[in-house]
Protein backbone atom coordinates (compact mmCIF):
# COMPACT_ATOMS: atom_id res chain seq x y z
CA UNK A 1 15.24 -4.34 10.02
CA UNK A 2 15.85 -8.12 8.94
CA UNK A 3 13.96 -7.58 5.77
CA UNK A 4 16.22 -8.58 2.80
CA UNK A 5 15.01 -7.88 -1.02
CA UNK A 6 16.04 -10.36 -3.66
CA UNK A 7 14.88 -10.11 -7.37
CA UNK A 8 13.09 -6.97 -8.34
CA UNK A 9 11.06 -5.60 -5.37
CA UNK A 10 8.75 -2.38 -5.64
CA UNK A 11 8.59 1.07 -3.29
CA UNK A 12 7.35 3.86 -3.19
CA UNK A 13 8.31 7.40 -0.90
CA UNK A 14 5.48 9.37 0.20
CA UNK A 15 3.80 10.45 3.12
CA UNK A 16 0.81 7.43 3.75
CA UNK A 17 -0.49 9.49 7.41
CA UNK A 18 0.13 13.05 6.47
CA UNK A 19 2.71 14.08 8.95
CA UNK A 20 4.39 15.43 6.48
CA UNK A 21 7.39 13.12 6.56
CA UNK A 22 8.01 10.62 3.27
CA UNK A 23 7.33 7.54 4.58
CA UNK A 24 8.24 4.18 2.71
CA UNK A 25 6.25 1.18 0.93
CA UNK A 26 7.49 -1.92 -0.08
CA UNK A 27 7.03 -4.75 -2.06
CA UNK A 28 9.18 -7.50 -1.17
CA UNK A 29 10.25 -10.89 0.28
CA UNK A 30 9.48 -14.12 -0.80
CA UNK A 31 6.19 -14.73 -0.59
CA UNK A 32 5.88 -11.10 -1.52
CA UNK A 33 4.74 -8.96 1.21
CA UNK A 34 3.76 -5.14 1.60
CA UNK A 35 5.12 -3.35 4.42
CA UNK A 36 4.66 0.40 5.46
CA UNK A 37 8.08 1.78 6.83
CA UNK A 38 7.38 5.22 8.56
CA UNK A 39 9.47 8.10 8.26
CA UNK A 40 10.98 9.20 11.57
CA UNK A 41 12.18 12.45 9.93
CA UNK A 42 15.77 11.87 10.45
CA UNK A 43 16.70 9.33 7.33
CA UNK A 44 15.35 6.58 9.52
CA UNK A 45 11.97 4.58 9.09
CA UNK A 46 10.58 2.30 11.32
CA UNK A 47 7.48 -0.49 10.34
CA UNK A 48 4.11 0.36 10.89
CA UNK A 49 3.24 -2.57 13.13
CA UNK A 50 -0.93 -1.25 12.08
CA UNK A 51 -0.79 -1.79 8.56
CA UNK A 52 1.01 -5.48 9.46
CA UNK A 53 -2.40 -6.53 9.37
CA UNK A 54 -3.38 -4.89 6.51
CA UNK A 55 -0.57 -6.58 4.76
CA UNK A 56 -1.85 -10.03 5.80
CA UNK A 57 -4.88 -9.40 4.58
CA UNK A 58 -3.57 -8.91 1.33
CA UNK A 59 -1.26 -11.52 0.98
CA UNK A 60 -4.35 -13.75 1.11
CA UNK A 61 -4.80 -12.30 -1.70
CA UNK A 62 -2.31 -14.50 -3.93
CA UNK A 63 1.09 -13.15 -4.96
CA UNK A 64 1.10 -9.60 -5.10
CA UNK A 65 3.61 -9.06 -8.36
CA UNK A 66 2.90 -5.14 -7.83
CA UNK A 67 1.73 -1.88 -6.50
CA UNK A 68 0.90 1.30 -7.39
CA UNK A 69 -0.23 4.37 -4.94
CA UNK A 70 -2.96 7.19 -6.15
CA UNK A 71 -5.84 9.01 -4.56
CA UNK A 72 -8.23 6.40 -5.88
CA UNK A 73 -11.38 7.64 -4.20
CA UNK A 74 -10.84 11.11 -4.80
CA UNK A 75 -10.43 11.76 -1.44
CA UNK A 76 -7.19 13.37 -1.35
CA UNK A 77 -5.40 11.01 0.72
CA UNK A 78 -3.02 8.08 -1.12
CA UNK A 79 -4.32 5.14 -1.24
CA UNK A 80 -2.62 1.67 -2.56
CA UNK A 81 -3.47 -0.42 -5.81
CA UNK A 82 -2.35 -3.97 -5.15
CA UNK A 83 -1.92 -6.56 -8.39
CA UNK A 84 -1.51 -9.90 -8.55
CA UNK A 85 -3.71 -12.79 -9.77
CA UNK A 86 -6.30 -10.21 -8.84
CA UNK A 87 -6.71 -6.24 -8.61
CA UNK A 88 -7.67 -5.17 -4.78
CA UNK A 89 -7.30 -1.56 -3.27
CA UNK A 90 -6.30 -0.50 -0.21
CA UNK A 91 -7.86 2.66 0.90
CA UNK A 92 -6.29 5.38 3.28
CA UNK A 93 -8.23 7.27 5.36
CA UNK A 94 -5.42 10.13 5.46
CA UNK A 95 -3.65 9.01 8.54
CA UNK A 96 -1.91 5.91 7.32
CA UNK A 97 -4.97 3.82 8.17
CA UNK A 98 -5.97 1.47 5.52
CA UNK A 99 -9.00 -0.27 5.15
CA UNK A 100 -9.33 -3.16 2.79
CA UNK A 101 -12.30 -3.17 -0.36
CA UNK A 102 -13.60 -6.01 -2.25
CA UNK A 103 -11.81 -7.58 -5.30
CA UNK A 104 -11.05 -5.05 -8.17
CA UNK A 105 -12.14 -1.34 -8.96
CA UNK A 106 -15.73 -2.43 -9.00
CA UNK A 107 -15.85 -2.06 -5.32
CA UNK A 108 -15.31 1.66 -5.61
CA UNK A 109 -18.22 1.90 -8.89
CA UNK A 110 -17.58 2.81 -12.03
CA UNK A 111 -16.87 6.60 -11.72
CA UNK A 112 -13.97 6.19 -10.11
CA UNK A 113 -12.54 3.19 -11.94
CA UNK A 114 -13.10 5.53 -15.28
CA UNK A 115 -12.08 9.11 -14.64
CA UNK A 116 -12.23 10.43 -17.96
């Protein structure tokens, strides 16, 4: 894929558009860069030239030094916590379509930044 990971990089496997095939996230490169690899069912995964500009979005963001993937809005779909110099989410809309909020877990309110 010409994508080469030096130093630590993050991932994570799970299906992002609910095909049910585990598709894969990464955190890597330098500058640090997301990038959605989908799976293809067969071992192989191919980038998700949609959430490209999802990624540039976020690498306005600052270096990204890490991810982590939850249903943040309780909608049952996985949705992406990016960290860096700043906290931003990225939320899924259950098909692998992800739409950028504002800086932090404000943007979502309180309930869901606090769900005990």
């Amino acid at each position: 894929m010409g994508w080469t990971f030096r130093g630590d990089a993050g991932g994570a496997l799970q299906d992002f558009n609910g095909d049910g095939v585990l598709d894969l996230l990464v955190l890597g490169g330098n500058p640090r860069e997301l990038k959605l690899l989908l799976g293809e069912g067969d071992g192989q995964f191919k980038p998700d030239e949609a959430f490209a500009a999802t990624a540039k979005a976020a690498a306005s963001w600052g270096s990204l030094t890490g991810f982590r993937v939850a249903d943040v809005d309780l909608d049952g779909d996985l949705d992406i916590v990016c960290f860096g110099s700043e906290v931003h989410v990225l939320l899924n809309d259950g098909r692998g379509h992800f739409r950028v909020t504002g800086a932090g877990l404000e943007a979502l309110g309180r309930r869901h930044a606090d769900r005990d």
